[in-house]
Protein backbone atom coordinates (compact mmCIF):
# COMPACT_ATOMS: atom_id res chain seq x y z
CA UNK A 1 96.51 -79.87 78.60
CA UNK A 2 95.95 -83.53 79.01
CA UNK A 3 95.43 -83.46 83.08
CA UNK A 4 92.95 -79.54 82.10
CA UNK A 5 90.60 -81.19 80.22
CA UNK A 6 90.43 -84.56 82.62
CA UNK A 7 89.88 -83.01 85.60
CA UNK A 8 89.09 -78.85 84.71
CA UNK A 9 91.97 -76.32 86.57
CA UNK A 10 91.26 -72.90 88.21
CA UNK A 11 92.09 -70.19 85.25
CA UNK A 12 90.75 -72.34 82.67
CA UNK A 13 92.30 -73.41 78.89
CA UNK A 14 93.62 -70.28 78.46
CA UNK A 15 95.97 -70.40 81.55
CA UNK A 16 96.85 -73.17 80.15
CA UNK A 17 97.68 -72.84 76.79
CA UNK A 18 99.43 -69.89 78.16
CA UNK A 19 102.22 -72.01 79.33
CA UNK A 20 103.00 -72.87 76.03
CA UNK A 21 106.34 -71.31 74.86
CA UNK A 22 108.21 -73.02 72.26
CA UNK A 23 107.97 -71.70 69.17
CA UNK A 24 105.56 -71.98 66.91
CA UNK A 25 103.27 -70.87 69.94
CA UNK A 26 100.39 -70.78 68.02
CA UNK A 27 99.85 -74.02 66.56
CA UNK A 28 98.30 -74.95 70.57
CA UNK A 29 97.87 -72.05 71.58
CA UNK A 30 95.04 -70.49 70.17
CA UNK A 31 91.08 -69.32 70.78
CA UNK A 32 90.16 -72.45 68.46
CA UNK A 33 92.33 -75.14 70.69
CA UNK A 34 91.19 -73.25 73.22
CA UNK A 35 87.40 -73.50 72.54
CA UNK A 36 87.98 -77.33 71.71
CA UNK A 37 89.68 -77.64 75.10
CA UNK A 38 87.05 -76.20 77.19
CA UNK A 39 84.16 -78.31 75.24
CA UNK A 40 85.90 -81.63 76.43
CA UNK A 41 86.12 -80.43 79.97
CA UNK A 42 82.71 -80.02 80.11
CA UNK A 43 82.31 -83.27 77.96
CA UNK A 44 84.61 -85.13 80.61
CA UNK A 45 82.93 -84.11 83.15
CA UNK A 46 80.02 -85.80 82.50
CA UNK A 47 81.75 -89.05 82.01
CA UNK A 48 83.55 -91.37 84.82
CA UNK A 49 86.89 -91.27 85.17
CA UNK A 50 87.95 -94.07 83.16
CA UNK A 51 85.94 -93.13 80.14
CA UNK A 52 87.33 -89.34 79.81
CA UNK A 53 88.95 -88.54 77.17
CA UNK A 54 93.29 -87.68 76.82
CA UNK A 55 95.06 -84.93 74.89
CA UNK A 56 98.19 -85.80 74.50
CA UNK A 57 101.06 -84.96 72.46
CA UNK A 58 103.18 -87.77 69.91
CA UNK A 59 106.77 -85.73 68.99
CA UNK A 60 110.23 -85.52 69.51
CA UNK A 61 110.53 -81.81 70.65
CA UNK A 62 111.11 -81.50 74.29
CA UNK A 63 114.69 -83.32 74.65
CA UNK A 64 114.84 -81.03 77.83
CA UNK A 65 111.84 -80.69 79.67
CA UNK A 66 111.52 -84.48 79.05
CA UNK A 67 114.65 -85.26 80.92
CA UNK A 68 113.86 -82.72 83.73
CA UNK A 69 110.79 -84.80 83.81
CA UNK A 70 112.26 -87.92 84.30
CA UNK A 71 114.58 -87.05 86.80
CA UNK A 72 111.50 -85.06 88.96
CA UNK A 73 109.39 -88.43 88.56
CA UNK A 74 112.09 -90.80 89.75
CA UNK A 75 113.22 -88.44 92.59
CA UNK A 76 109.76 -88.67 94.26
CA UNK A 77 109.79 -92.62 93.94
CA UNK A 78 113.11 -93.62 94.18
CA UNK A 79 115.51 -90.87 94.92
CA UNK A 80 118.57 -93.15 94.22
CA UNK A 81 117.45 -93.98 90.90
CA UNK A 82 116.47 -90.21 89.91
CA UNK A 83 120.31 -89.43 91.00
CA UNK A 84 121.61 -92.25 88.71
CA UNK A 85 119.68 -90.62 85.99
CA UNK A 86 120.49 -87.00 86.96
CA UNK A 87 123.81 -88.44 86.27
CA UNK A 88 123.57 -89.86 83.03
CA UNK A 89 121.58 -87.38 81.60
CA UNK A 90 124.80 -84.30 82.42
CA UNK A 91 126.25 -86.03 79.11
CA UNK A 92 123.84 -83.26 77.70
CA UNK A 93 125.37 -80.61 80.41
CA UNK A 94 127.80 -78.65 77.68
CA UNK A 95 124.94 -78.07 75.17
CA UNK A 96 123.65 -75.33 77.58
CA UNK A 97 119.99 -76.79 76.41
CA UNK A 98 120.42 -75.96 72.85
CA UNK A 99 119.74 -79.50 70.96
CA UNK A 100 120.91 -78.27 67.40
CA UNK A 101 124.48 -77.52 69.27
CA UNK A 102 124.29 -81.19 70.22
CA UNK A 103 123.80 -81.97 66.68
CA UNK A 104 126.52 -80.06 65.64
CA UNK A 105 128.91 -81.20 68.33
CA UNK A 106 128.56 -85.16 67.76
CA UNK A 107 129.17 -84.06 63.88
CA UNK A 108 132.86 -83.63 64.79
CA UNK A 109 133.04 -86.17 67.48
CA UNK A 110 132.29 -90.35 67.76
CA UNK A 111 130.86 -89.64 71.39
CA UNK A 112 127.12 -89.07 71.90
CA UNK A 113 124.97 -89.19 74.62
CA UNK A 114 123.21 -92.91 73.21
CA UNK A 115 124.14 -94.58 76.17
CA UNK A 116 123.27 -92.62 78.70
CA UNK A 117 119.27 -91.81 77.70
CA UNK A 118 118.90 -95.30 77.74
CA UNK A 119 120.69 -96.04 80.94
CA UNK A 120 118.14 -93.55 82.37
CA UNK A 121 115.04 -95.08 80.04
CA UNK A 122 116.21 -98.45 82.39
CA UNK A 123 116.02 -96.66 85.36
CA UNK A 124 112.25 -95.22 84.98
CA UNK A 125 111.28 -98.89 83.57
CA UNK A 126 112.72 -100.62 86.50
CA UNK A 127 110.86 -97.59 89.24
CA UNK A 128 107.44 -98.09 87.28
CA UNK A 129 107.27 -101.61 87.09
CA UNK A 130 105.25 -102.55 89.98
CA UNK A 131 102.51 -98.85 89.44
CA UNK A 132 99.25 -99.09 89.75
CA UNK A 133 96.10 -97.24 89.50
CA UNK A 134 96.97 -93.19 89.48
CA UNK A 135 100.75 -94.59 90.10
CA UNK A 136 100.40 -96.36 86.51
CA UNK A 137 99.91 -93.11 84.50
CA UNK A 138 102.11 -91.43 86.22
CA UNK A 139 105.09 -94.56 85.73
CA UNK A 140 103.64 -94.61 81.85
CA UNK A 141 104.10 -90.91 81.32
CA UNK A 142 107.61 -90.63 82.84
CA UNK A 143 108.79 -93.63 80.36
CA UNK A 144 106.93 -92.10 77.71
CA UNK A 145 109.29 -88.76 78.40
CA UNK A 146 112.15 -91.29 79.07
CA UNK A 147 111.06 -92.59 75.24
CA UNK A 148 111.29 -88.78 74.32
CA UNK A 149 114.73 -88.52 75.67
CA UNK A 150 115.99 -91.42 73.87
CA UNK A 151 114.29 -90.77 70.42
CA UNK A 152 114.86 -87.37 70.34
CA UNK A 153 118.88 -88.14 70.91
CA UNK A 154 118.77 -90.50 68.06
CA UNK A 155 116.99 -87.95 65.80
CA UNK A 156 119.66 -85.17 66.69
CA UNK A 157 121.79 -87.55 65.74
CA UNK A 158 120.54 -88.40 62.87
CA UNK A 159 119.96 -84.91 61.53
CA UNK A 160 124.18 -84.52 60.66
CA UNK A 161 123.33 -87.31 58.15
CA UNK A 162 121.78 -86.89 54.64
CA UNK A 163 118.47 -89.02 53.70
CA UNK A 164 115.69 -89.22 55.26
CA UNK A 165 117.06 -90.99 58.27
CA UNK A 166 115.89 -88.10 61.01
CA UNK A 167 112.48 -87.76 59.07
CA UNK A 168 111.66 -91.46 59.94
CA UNK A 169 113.17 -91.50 63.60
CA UNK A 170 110.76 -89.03 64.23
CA UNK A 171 107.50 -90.57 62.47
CA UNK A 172 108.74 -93.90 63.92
CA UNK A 173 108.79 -92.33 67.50
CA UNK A 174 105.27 -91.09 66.55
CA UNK A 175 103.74 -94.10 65.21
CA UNK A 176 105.06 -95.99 68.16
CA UNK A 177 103.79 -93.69 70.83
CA UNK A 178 100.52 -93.36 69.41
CA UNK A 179 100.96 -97.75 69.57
CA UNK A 180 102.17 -97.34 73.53
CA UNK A 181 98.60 -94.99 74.28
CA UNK A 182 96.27 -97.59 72.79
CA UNK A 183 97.67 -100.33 74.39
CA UNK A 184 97.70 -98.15 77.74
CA UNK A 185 93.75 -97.29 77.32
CA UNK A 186 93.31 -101.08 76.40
CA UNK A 187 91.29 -102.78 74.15
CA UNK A 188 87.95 -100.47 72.58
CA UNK A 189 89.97 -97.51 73.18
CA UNK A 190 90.45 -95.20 69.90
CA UNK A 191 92.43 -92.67 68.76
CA UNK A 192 92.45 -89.10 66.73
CA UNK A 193 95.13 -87.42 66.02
CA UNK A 194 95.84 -84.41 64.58
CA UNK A 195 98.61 -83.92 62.06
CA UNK A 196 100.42 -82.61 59.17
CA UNK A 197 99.24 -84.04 55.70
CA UNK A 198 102.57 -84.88 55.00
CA UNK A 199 102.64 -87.23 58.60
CA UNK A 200 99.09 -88.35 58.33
CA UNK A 201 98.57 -89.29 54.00
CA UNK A 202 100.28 -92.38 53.39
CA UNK A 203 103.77 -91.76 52.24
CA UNK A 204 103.80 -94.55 49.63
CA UNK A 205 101.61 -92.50 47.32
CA UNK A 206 103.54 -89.53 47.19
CA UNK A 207 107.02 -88.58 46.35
CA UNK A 208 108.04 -88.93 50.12
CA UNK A 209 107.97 -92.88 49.05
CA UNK A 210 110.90 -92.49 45.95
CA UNK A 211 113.02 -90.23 48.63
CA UNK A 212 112.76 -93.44 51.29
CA UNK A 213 110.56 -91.67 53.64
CA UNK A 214 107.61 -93.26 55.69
CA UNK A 215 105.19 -91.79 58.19
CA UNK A 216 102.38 -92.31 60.71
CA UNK A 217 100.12 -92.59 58.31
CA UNK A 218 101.83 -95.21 56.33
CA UNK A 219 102.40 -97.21 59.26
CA UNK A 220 98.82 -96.70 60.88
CA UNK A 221 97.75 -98.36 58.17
CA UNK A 222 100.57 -101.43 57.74
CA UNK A 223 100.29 -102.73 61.34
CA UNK A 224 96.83 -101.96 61.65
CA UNK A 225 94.76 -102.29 58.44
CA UNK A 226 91.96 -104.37 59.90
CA UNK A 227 91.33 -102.23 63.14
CA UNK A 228 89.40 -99.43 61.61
CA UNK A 229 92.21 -97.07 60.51
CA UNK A 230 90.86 -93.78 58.44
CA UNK A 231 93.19 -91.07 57.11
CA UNK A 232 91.73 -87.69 56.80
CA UNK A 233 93.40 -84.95 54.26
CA UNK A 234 92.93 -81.66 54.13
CA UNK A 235 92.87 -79.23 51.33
CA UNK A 236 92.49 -75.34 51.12
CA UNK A 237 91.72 -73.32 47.30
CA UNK A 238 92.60 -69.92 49.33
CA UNK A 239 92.39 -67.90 52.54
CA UNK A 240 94.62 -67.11 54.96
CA UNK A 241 97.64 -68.65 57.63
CA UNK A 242 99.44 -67.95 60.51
CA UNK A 243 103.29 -68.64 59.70
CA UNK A 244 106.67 -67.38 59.88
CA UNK A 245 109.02 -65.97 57.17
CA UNK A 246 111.93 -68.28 59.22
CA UNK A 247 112.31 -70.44 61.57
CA UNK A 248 111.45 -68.89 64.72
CA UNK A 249 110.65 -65.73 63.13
CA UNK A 250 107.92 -63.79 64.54
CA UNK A 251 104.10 -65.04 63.10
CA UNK A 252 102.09 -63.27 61.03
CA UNK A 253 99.04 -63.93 58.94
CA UNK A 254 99.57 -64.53 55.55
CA UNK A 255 97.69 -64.34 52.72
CA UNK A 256 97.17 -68.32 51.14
CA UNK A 257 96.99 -67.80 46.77
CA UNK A 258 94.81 -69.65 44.78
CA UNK A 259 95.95 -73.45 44.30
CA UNK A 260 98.44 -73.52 41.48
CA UNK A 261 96.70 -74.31 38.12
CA UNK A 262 96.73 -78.12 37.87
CA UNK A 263 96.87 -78.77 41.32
CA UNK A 264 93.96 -80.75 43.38
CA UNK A 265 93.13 -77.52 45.79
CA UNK A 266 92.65 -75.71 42.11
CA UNK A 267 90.08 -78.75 40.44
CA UNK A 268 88.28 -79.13 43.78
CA UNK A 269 87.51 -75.22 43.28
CA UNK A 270 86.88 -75.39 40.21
CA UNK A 271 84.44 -78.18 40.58
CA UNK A 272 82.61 -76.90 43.19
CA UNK A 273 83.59 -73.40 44.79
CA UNK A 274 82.57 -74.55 47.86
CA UNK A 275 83.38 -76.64 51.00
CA UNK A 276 83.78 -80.37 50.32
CA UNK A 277 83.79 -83.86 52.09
CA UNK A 278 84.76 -86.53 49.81
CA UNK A 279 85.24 -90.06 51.00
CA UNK A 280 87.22 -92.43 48.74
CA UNK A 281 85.67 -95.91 47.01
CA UNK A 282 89.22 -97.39 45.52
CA UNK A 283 86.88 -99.80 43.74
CA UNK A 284 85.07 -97.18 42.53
CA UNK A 285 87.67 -94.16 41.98
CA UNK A 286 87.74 -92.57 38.39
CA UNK A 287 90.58 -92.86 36.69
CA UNK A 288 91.14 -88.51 37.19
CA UNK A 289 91.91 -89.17 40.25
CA UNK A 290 94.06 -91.45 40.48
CA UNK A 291 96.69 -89.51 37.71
CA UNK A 292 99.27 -88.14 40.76
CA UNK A 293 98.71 -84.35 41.03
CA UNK A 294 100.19 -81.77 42.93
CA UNK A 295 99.01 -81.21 47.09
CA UNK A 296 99.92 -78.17 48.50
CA UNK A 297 101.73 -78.67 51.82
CA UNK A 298 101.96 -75.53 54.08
CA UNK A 299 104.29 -75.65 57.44
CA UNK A 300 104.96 -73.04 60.02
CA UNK A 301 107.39 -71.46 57.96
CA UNK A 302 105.37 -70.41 54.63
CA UNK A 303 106.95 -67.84 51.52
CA UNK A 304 103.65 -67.36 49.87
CA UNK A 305 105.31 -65.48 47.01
CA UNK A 306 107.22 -68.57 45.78
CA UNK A 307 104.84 -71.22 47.03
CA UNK A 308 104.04 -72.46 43.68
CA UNK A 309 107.58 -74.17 43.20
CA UNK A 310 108.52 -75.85 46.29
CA UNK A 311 105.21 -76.37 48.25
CA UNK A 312 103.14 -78.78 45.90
CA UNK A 313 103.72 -82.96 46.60
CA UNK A 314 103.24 -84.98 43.85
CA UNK A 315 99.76 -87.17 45.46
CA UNK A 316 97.78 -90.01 44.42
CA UNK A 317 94.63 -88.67 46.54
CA UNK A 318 92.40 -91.46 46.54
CA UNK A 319 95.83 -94.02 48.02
CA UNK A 320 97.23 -91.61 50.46
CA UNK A 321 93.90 -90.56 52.45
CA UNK A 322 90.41 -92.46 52.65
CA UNK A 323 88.84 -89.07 52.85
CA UNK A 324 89.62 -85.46 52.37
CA UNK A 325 88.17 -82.38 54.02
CA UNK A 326 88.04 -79.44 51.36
CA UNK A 327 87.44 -75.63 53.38
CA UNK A 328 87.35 -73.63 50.19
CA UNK A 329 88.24 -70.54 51.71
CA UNK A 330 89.97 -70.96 55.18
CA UNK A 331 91.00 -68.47 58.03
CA UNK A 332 93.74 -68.56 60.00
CA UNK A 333 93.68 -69.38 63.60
CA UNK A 334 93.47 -66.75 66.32
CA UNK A 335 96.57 -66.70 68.40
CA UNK A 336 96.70 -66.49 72.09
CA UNK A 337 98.85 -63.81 73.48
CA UNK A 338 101.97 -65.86 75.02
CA UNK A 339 105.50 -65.56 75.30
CA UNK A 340 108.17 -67.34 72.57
CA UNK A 341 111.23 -68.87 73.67
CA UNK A 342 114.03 -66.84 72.20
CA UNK A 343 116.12 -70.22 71.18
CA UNK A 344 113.64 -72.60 69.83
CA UNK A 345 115.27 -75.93 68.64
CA UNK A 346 115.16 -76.20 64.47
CA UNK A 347 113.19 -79.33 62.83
CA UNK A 348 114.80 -81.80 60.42
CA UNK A 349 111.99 -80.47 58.18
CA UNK A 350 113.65 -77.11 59.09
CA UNK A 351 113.46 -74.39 57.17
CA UNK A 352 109.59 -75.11 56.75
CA UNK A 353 108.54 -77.11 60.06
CA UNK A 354 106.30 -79.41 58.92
């Protein structure tokens, strides 16, 4: 996506997007990511080189095709190195690509494949050191995918624990990588990203704080407060969603119910039945709002039916964003017509994928 909408590709966004296969498909690709895509080709293209704007992505999720990466990257410029990290990276070889089975396995056993992502992290660091120009995004996007490798073995490795251990390895690989962009686009260079409410509103005003969990949003804001940082929420009163009863179960749109009585989506609607943009004043906040209420959170797995007891976190609005988008009455998104992988690897936020 990143290199479509820098430079435009024959077959446009939806050829694209249509490469997309790990489940769930349609959180990328879609008409509405694909619109947005298409826009900021034609934006880019009006705009040097230097000054177009990235899409890139921040998670954990592609422990493979980051390692096959790697090893593609450091066979073109240094073959010997790409076979030392061909090599270390066949510790994964018995988990037939399955990263849950990994999980699983070094649940039983001491040994783990620690050693070895980072022998091959050294590898692309050491290959990429002297890069420059076109050479220096491509060094800075193999040891971003070397990063991937590494943090996505710790968080497999930290899902066989209880706490919220593999929640923050994840938001800390986030945090940081959004950290390693800005300081790759150097200084003026900003940032939006696009995220989950419960990864973008500060943690430390909701439950997630009490159960030891942090996120991007939370650390956004603690390393840089003074640099402009804004955290966006958003709220829906009803409508409807693309989810999946389970994880990896085929989508399907789903019906959103009103926000539970007591709730914020239910006293924004009943404020103002309408669409809302509200931007916070803490010196300046009435007191209603800052009594916690409950936000609904919906992931990629959603039970509609039985939403009202598990989906609501316990939110001080006006702390954990510094504004909040209200869509009354939403619509889901319109899915592209793509393939699913038939073994996609589970969350730690698994069964609801958030």
């Amino acid at each position: 996506i990143n290199r479509f909408v820098k430079e435009g590709t024959p077959g446009g966004a939806r050829q694209v997007l249509g490469r997309i296969h790990r489940w769930p498909t349609w959180m990328w690709a879609n008409q509405e990511v694909r619109a947005m895509a298409e826009w900021l080709v034609e934006r880019n293209a009006r705009h040097p080189v230097e000054r177009r704007v990235g899409w890139y992505g921040l998670d954990v999720y592609s422990l493979w095709e980051s390692m096959d990466l790697v090893v593609s990257y450091l066979d073109r410029v240094d073959p010997e190195a790409g076979r030392r990290a061909r090599r270390a990276y066949e510790c994964f070889a018995p988990y037939g690509g399955e990263a849950e089975q990994y999980a699983y396995s070094i649940a039983l056993s001491p040994d783990s494949c620690e050693e070895s992502v980072v022998k091959a992290l050294l590898e692309v660091r050491r290959a990429g050191r002297e890069a420059i120009g076109s050479d220096r995004e491509r060094a800075f996007f193999a040891e971003q995918n070397a990063l991937i490798a590494r943090d996505a073995e710790r968080y497999y490795r930290a899902m066989i624990r209880s706490g919220p251990h593999s929640w923050n390895v994840r938001d800390q690989h986030m945090t940081d990588t959004l950290d390693r962009l800005m300081e790759f686009h150097g200084p003026g260079a900003r940032a939006i990203v696009w995220a989950h409410n419960t990864h973008v509103g500060d943690a430390r005003h909701t439950d997630m704080a009490e159960a030891g969990e942090f996120n991007i949003g939370q650390q956004v804001r603690e390393r840089h407060a003074d640099e402009g940082v804004v955290l966006v929420g958003f709220t829906t009163h009803q409508g409807t969603v693309i989810a999946g009863d389970g994880w990896g179960e085929p989508m399907r749109t789903m019906t959103v119910p009103p926000g539970r009585e007591g709730s914020f989506e239910d006293a924004l609607h009943r404020v103002r039945a309408d669409d809302q943009l509200m931007i916070f004043d803490r010196d300046a906040t009435p007191p209603v709002l800052m009594t916690p209420r409950g936000h609904r959170a919906i992931g990629v797995v959603y039970r509609p039916e039985v939403e009202r007891f598990g989906n609501y976190v316990p939110t001080v609005l006006p702390l954990r964003y510094d504004a909040l988008l209200h869509i009354d009455r939403s619509h889901a998104v319109t899915p592209l017509p793509v393939a699913v992988d038939a073994a996609p690897e589970p969350p730690e936020t698994y069964p609801t994928g958030a």
